[in-house]
N, C-alpha and C. Protein backbone atom coordinates (compact mmCIF):
# COMPACT_ATOMS: atom_id res chain seq x y z
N UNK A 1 14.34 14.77 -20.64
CA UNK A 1 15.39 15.73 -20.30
C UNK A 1 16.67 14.97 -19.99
N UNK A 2 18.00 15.34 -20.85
CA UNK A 2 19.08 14.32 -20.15
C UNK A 2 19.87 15.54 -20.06
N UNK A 3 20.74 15.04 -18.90
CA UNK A 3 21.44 15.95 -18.07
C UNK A 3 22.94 16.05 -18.54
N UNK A 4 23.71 16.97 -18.42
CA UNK A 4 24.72 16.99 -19.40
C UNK A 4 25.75 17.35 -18.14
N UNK A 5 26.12 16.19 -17.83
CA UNK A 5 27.63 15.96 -16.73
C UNK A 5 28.70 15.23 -17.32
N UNK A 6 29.62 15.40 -16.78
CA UNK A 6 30.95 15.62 -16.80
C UNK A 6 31.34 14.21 -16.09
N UNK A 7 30.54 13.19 -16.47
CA UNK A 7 30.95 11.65 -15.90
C UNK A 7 31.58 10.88 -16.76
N UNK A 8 32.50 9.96 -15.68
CA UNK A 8 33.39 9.16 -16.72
C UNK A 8 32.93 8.04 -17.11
N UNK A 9 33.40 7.84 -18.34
CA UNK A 9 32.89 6.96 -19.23
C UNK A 9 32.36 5.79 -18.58
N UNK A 10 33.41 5.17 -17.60
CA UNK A 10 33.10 3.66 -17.00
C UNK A 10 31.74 3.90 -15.87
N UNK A 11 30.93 4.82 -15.26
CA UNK A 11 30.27 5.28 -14.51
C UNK A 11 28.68 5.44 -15.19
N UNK A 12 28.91 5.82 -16.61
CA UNK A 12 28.01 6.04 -17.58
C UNK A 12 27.87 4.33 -18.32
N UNK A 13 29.09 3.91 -18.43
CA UNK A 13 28.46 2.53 -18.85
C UNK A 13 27.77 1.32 -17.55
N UNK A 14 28.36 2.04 -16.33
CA UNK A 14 27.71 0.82 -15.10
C UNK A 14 26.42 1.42 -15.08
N UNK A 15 26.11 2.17 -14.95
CA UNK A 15 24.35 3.34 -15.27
C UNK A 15 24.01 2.72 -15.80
N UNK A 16 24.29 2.40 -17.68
CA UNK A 16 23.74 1.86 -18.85
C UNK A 16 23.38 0.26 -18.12
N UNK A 17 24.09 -0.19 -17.54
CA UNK A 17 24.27 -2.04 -17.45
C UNK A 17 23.19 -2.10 -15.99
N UNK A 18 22.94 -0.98 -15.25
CA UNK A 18 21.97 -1.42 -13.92
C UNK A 18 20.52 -0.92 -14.84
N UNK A 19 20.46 -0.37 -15.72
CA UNK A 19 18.98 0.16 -16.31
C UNK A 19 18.57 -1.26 -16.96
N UNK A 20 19.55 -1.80 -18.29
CA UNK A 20 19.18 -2.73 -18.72
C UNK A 20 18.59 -4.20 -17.61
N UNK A 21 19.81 -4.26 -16.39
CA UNK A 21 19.28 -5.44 -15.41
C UNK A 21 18.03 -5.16 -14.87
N UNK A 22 17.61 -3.87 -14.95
CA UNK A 22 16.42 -3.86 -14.15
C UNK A 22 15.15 -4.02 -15.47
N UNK A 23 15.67 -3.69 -16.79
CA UNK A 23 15.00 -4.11 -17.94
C UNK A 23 14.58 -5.72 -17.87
N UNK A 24 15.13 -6.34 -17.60
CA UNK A 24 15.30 -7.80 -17.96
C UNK A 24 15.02 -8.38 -16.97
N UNK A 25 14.95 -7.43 -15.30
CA UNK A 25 14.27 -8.63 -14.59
C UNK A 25 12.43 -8.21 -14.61
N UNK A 26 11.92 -7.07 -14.75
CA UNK A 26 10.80 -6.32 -14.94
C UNK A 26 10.32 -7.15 -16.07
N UNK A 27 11.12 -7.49 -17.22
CA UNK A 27 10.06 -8.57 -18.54
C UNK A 27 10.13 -9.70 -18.02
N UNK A 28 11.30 -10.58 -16.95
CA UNK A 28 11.22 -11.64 -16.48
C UNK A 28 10.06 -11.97 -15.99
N UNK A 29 9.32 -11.12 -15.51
CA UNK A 29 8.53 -10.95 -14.25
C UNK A 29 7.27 -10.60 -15.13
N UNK A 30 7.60 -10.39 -16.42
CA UNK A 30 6.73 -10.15 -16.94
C UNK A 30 5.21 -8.79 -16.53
N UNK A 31 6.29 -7.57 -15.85
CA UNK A 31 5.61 -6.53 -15.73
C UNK A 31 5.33 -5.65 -17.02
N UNK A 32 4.38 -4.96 -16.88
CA UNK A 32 4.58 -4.09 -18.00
C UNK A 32 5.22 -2.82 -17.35
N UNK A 33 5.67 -1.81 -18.76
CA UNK A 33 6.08 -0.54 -17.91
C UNK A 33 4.76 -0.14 -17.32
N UNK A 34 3.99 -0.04 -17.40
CA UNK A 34 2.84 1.02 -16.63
C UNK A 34 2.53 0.69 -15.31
N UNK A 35 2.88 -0.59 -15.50
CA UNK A 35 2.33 -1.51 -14.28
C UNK A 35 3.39 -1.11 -13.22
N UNK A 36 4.50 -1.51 -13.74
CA UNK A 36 6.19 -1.07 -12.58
C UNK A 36 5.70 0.31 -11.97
N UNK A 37 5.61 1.25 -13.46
CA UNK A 37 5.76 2.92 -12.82
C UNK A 37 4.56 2.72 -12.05
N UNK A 38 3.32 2.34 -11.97
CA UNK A 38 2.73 2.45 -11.10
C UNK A 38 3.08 2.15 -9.66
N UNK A 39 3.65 0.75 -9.77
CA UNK A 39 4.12 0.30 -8.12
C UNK A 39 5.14 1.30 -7.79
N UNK A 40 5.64 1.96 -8.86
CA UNK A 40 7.24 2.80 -8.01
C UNK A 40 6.64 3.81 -8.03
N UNK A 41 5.43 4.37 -8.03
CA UNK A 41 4.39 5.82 -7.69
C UNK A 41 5.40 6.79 -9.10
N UNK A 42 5.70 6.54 -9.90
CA UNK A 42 6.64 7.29 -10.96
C UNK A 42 5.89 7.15 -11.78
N UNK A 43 6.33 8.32 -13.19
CA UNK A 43 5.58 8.04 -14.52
C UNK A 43 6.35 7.36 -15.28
N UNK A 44 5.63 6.75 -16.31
CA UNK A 44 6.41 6.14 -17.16
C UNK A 44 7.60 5.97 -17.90
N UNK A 45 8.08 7.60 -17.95
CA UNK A 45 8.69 7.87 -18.37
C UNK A 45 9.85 8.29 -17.45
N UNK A 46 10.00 8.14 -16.34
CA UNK A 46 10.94 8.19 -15.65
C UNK A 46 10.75 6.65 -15.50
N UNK A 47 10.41 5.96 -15.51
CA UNK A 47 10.84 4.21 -15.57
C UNK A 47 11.85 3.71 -16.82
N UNK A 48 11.51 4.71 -17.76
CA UNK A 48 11.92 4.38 -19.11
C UNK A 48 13.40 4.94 -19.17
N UNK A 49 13.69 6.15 -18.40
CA UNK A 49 14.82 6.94 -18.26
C UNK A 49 15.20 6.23 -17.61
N UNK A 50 15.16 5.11 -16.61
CA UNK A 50 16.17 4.30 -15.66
C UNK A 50 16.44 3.39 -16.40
N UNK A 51 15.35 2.49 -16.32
CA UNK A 51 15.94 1.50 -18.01
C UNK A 51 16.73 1.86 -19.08
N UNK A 52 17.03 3.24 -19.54
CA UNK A 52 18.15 3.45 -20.46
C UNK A 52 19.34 3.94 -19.51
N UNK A 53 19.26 3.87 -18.40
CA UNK A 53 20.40 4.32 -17.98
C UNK A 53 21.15 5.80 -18.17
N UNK A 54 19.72 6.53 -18.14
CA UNK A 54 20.23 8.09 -17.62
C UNK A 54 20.47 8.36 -16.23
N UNK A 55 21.82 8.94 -15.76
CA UNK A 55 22.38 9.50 -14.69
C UNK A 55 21.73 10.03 -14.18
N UNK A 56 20.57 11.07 -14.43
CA UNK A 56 19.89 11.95 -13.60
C UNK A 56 19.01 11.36 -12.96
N UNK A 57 18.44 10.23 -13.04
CA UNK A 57 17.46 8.82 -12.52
C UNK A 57 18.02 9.37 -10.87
N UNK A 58 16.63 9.86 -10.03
CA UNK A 58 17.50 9.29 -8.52
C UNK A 58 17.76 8.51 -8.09
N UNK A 59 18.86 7.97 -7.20
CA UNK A 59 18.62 6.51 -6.58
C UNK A 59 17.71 6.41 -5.32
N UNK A 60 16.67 7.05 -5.17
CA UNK A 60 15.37 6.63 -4.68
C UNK A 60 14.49 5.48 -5.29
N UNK A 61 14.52 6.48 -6.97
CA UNK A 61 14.01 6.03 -7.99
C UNK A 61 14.06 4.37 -8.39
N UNK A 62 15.81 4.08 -8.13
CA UNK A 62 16.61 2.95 -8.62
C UNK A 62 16.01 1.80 -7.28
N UNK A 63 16.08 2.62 -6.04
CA UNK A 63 15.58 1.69 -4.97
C UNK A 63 14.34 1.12 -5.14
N UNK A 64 13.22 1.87 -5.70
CA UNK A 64 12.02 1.30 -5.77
C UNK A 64 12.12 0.55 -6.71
N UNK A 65 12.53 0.47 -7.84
CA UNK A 65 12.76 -0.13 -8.92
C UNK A 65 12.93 -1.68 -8.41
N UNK A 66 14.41 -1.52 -7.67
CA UNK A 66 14.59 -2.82 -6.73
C UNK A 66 13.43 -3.44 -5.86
N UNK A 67 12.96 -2.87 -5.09
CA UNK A 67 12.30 -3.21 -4.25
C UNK A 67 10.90 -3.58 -4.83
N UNK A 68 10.11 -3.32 -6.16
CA UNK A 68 8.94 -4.00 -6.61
C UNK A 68 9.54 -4.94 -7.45
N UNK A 69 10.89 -5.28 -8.02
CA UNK A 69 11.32 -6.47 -8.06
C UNK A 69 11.82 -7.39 -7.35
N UNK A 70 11.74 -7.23 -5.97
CA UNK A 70 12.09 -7.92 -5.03
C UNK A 70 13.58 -8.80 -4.68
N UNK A 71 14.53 -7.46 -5.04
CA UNK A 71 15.69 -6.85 -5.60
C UNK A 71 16.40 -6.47 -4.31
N UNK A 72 15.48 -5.56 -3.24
CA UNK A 72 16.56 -5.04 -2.83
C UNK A 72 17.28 -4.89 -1.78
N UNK A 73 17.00 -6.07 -1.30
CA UNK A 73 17.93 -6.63 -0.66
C UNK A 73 19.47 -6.43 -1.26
N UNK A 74 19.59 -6.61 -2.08
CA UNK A 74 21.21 -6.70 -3.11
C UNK A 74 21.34 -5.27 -2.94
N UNK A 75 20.88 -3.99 -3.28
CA UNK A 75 21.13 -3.03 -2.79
C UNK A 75 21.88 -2.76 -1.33
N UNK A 76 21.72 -3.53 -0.17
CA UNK A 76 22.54 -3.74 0.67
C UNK A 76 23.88 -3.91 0.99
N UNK A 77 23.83 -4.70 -0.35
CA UNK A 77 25.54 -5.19 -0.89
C UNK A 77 26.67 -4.14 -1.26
N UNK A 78 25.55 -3.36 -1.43
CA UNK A 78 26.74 -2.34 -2.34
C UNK A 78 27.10 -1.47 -1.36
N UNK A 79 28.72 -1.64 -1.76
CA UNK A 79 29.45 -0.76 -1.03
C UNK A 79 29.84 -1.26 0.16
N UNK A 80 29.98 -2.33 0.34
CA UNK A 80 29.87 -3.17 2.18
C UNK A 80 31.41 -2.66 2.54
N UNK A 81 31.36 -2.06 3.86
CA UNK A 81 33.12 -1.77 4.37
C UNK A 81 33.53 -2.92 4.73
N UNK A 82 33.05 -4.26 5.06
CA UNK A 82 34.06 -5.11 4.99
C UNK A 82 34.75 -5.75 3.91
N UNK A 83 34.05 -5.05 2.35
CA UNK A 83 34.86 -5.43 1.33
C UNK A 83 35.36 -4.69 0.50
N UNK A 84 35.49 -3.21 1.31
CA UNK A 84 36.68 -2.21 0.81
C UNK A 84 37.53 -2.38 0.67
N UNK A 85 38.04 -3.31 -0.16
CA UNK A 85 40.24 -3.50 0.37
C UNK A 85 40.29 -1.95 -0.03
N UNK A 86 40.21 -1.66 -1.15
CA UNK A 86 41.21 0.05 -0.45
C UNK A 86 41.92 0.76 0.86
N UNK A 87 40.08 0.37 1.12
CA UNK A 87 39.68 1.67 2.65
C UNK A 87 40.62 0.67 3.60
N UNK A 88 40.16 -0.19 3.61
CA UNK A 88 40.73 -1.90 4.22
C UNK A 88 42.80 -1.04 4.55
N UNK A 89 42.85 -1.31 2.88
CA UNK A 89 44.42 -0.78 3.29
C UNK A 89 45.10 0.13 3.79
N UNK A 90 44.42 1.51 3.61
CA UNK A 90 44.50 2.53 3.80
C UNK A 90 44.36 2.63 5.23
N UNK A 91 43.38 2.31 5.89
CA UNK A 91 43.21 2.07 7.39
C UNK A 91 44.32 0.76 8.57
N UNK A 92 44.66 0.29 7.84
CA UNK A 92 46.02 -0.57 8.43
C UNK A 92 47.21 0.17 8.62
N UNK A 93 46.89 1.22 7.12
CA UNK A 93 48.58 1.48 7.07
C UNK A 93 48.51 2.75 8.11
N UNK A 94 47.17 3.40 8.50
CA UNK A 94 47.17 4.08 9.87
C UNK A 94 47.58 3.83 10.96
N UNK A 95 47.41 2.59 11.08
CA UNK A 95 47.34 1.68 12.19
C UNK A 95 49.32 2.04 12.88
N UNK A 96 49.42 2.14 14.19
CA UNK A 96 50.86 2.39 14.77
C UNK A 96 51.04 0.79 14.51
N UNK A 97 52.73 1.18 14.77
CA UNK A 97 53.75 0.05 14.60
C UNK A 97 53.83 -0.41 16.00
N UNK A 98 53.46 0.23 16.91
CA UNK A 98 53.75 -0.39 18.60
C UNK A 98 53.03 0.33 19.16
N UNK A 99 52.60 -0.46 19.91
CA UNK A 99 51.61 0.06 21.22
C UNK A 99 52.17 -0.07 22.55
N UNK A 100 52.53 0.88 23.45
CA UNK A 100 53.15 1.29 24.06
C UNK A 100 51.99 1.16 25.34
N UNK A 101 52.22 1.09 26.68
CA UNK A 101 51.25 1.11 28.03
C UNK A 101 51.20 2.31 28.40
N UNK A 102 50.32 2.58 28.67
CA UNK A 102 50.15 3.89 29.65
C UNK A 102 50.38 3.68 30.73
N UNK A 103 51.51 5.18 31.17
CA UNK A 103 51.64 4.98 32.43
C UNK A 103 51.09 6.29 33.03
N UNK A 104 50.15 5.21 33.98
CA UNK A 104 49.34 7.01 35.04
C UNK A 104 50.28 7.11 36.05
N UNK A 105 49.63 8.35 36.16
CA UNK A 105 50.27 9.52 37.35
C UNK A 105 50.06 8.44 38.75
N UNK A 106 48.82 8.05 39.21
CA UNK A 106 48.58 7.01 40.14
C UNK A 106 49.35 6.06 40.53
N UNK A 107 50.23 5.07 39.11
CA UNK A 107 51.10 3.92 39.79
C UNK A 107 52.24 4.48 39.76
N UNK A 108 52.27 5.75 40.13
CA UNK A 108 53.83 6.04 41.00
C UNK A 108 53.95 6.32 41.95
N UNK A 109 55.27 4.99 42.42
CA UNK A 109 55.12 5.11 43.91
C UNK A 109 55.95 6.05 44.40
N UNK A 110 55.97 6.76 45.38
CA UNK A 110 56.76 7.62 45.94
C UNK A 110 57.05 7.32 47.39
């Protein structure tokens, strides 16, 4: 069954390029498919749908994948906020130009 969304091209080709890496470390390793879908409790054929890099694959799916290749750790990586420069910039340019003291009601003397 392939799912018919409205994704952009570059999103559909990083899909295509994490199915194949997980192709190539699974023959590294010299698993078979039956053997993988077994460790990832999946059928075969949803092993086969991640390896081609269909979108509808969950990333549950993609995690186990990682994790009986002993992978997924690197899953960790992704997405780290300390290496958002975007968010990074975007959150500076929040940031005030001066910081000013508070003054309480308390240190006035009367």
């Amino acid at each position: 069954m392939t799912l018919k969304m409205d994704i952009p091209p570059e999103v559909t080709t990083a899909i295509a390029r994490l199915g194949d890496h997980i192709r190539i470390a699974r023959k590294r390793r010299a698993i078979s498919m039956a053997e993988m879908a077994s460790r990832m409790f999946v059928t075969r054929k949803t092993l086969s749908r991640l390896e081609n890099g269909e979108p509808g694959v969950s990333l549950g799916v993609f995690a186990m994948a990682l994790w009986v290749l002993g992978l997924d750790r690197e899953l960790l990586d992704v997405a780290l906020p300390e290496k958002d420069r975007a968010g990074i910039f975007l959150e500076r340019r929040r940031l005030p130009q001066r910081i000013r003291e508070k003054t309480d009601a308390d240190d006035l003397d009367f």
